[in-house]
C-alpha atoms as a PDB file:
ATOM      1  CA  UNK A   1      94.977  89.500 113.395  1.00  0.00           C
ATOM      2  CA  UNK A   2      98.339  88.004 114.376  1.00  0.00           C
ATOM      3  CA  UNK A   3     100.790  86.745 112.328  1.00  0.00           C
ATOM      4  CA  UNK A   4     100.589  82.939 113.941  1.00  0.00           C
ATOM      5  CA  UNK A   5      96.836  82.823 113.734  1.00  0.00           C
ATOM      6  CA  UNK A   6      96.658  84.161 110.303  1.00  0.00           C
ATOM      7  CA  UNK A   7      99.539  82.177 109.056  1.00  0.00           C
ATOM      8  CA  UNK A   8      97.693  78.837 110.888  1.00  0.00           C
ATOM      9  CA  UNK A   9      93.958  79.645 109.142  1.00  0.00           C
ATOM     10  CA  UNK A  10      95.978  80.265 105.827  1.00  0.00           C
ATOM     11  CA  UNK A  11      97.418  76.462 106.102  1.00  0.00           C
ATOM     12  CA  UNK A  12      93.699  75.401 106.905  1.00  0.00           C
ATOM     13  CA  UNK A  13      92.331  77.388 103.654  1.00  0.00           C
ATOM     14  CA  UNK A  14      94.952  75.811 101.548  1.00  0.00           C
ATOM     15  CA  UNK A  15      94.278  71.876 103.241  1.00  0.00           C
ATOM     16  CA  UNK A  16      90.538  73.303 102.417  1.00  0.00           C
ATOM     17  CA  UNK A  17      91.348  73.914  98.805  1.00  0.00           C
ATOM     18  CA  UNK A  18      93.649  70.492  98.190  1.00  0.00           C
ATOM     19  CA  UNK A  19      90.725  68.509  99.499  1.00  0.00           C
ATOM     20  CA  UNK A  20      88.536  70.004  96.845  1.00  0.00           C
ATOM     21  CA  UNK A  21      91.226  69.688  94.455  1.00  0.00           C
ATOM     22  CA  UNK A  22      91.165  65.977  95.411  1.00  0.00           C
ATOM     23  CA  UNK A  23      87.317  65.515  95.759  1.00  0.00           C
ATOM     24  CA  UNK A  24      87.055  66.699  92.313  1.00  0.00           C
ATOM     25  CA  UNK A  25      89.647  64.357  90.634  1.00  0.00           C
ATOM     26  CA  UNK A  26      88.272  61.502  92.038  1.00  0.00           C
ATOM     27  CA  UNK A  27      84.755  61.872  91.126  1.00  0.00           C
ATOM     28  CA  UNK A  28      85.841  62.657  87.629  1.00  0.00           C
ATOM     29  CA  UNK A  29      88.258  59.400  87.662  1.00  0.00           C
ATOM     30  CA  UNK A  30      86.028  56.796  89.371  1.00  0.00           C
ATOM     31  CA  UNK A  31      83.780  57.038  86.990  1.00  0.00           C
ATOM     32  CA  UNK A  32      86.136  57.235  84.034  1.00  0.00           C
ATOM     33  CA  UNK A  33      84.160  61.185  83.325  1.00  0.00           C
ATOM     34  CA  UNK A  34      87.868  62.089  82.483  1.00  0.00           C
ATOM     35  CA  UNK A  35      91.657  61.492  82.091  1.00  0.00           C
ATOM     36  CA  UNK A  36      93.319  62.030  85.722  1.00  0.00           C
ATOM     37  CA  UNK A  37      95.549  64.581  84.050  1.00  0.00           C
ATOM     38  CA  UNK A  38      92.253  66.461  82.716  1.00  0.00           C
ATOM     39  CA  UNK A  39      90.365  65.483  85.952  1.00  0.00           C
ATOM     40  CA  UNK A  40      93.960  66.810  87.908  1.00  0.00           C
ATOM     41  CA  UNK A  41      93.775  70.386  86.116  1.00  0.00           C
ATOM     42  CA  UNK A  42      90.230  70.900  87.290  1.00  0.00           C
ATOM     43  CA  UNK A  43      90.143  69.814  90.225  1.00  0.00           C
ATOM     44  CA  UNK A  44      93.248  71.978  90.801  1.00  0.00           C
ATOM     45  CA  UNK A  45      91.544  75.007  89.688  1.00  0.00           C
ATOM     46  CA  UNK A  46      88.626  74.412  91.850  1.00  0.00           C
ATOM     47  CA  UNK A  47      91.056  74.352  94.633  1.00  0.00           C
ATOM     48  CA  UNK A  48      92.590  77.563  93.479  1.00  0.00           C
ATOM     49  CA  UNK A  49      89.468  79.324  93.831  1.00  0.00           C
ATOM     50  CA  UNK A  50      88.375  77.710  97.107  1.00  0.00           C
ATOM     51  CA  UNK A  51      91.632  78.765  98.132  1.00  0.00           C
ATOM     52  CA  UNK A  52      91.170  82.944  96.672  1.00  0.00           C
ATOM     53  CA  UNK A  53      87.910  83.373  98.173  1.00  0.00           C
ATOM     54  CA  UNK A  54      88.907  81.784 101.510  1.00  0.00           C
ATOM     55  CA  UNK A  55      92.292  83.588 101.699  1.00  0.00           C
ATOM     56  CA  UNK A  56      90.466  86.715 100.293  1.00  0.00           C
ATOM     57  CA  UNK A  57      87.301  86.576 103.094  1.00  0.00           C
ATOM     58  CA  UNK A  58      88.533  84.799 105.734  1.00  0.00           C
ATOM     59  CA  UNK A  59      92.281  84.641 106.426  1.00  0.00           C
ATOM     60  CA  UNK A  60      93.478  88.173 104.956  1.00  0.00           C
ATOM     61  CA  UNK A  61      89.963  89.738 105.213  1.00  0.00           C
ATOM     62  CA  UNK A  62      90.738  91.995 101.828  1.00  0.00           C
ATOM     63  CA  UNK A  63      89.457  95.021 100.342  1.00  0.00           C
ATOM     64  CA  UNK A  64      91.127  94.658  97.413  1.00  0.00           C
ATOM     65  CA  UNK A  65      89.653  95.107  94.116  1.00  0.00           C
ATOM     66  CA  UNK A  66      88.771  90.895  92.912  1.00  0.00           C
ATOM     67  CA  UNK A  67      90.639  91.821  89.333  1.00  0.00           C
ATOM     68  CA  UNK A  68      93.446  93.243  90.895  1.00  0.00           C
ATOM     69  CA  UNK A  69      93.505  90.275  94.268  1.00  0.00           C
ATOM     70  CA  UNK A  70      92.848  87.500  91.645  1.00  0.00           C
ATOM     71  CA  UNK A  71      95.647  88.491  89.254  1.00  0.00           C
ATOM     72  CA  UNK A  72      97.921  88.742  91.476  1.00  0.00           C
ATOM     73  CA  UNK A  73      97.241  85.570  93.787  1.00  0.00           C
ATOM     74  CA  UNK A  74      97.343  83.912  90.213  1.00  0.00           C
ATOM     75  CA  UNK A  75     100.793  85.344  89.802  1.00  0.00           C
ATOM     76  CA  UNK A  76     102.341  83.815  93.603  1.00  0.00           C
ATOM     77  CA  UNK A  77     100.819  80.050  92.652  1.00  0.00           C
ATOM     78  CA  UNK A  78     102.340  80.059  89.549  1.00  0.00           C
ATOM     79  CA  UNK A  79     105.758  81.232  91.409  1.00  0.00           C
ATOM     80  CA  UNK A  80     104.687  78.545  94.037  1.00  0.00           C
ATOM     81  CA  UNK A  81     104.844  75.840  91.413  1.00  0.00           C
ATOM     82  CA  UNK A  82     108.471  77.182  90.334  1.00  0.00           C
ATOM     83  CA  UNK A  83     109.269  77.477  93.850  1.00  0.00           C
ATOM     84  CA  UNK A  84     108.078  73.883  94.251  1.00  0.00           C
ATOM     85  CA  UNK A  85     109.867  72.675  90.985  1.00  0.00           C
ATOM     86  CA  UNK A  86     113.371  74.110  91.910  1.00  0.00           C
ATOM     87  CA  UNK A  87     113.492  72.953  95.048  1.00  0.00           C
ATOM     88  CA  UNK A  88     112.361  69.209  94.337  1.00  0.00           C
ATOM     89  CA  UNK A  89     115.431  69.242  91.676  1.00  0.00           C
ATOM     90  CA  UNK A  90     117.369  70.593  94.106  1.00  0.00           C
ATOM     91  CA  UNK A  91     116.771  68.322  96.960  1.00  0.00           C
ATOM     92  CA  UNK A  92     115.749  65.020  94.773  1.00  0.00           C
ATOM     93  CA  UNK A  93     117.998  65.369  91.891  1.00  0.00           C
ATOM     94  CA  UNK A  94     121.331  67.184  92.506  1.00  0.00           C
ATOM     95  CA  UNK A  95     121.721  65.950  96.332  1.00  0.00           C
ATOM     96  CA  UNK A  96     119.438  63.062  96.017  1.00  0.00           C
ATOM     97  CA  UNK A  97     117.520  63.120  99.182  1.00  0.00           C
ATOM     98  CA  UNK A  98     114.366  60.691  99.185  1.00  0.00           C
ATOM     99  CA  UNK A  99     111.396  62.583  96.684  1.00  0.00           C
ATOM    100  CA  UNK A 100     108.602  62.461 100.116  1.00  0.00           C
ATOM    101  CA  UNK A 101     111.679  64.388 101.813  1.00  0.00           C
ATOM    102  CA  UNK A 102     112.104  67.219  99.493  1.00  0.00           C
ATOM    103  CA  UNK A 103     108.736  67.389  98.991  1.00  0.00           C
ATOM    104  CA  UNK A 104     107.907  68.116 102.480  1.00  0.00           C
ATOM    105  CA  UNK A 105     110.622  71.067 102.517  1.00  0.00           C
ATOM    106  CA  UNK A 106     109.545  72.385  99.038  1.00  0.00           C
ATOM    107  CA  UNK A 107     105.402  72.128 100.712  1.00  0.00           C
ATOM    108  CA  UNK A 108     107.422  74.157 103.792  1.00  0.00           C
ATOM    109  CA  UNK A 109     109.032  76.525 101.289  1.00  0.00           C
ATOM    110  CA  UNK A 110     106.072  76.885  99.627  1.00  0.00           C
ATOM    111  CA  UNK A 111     103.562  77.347 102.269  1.00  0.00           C
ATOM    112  CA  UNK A 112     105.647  80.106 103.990  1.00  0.00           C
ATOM    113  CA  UNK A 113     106.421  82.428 100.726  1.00  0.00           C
ATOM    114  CA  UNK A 114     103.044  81.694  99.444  1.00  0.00           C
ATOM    115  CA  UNK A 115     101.576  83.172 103.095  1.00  0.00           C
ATOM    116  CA  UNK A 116     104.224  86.434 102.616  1.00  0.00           C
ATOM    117  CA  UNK A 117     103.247  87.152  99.308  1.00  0.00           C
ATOM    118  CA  UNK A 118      99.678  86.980  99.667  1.00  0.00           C
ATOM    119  CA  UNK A 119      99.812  88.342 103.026  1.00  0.00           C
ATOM    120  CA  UNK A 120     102.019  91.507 102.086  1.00  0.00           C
ATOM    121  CA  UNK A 121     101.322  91.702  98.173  1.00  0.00           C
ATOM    122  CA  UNK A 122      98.309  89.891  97.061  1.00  0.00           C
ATOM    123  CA  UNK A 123      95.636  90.891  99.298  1.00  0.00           C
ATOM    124  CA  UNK A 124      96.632  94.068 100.799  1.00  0.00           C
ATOM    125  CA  UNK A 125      94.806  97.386  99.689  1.00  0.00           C
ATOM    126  CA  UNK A 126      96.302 100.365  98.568  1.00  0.00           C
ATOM    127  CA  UNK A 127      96.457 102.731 101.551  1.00  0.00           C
ATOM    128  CA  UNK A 128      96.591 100.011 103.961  1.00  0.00           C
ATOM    129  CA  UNK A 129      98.969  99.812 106.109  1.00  0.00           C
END
């Protein structure tokens, strides 16, 4: 597959996996199940493994080992989230831009390094080329 088309089904998978994250934190909200910061941390894991076995089947089509595929696309959303959290104090604190603004650049930032990683590291077999 080529790069655009897997790079545009990988942004699909991961709009895919924030709507579950979403879906789930409301319907634990509305109907006060659970705190949104409880309700927030589940429904974000349900995204996260919409998102694995999406990326995993359908974008990056892996034959990975799951233990081995899991750990590591584990290891590049936790680097996302410190990727997202240095660039929002970038951007928003030191040169104060507007927080939506350096959001959108730290979702770009994110979005593209997340693809590389999992494209090149996370889901690629050894002996593949």
């Amino acid at each position: 597959m080529h790069i655009p088309q897997q790079f545009a089904r990988y942004a699909a998978v991961g709009a895919v996996g924030t709507l579950v994250h979403y879906a789930v934190l409301v319907a634990l909200v509305q109907p006060r199940a659970a705190d949104p910061v409880v309700a927030s941390t589940i429904g974000f894991g349900g995204g996260a493994v919409v998102n694995y076995l999406l990326n995993y089947y359908l974008t990056f089509r892996s034959r990975a080992p799951h233990r081995e595929a899991l750990a590591k696309f584990m290891t590049v959303a936790l680097l996302g989230l410190a990727v997202n959290g240095a660039v929002m104090a970038l951007l928003a604190g030191a040169l104060a831009l507007h927080y939506l603004v350096a959001q959108v650049v730290a979702t770009g930032v994110v979005l593209a390094s997340g693809f590389l990683a999992n494209r090149w590291w996370t889901f690629r077999h050894r002996g593949e080329a």
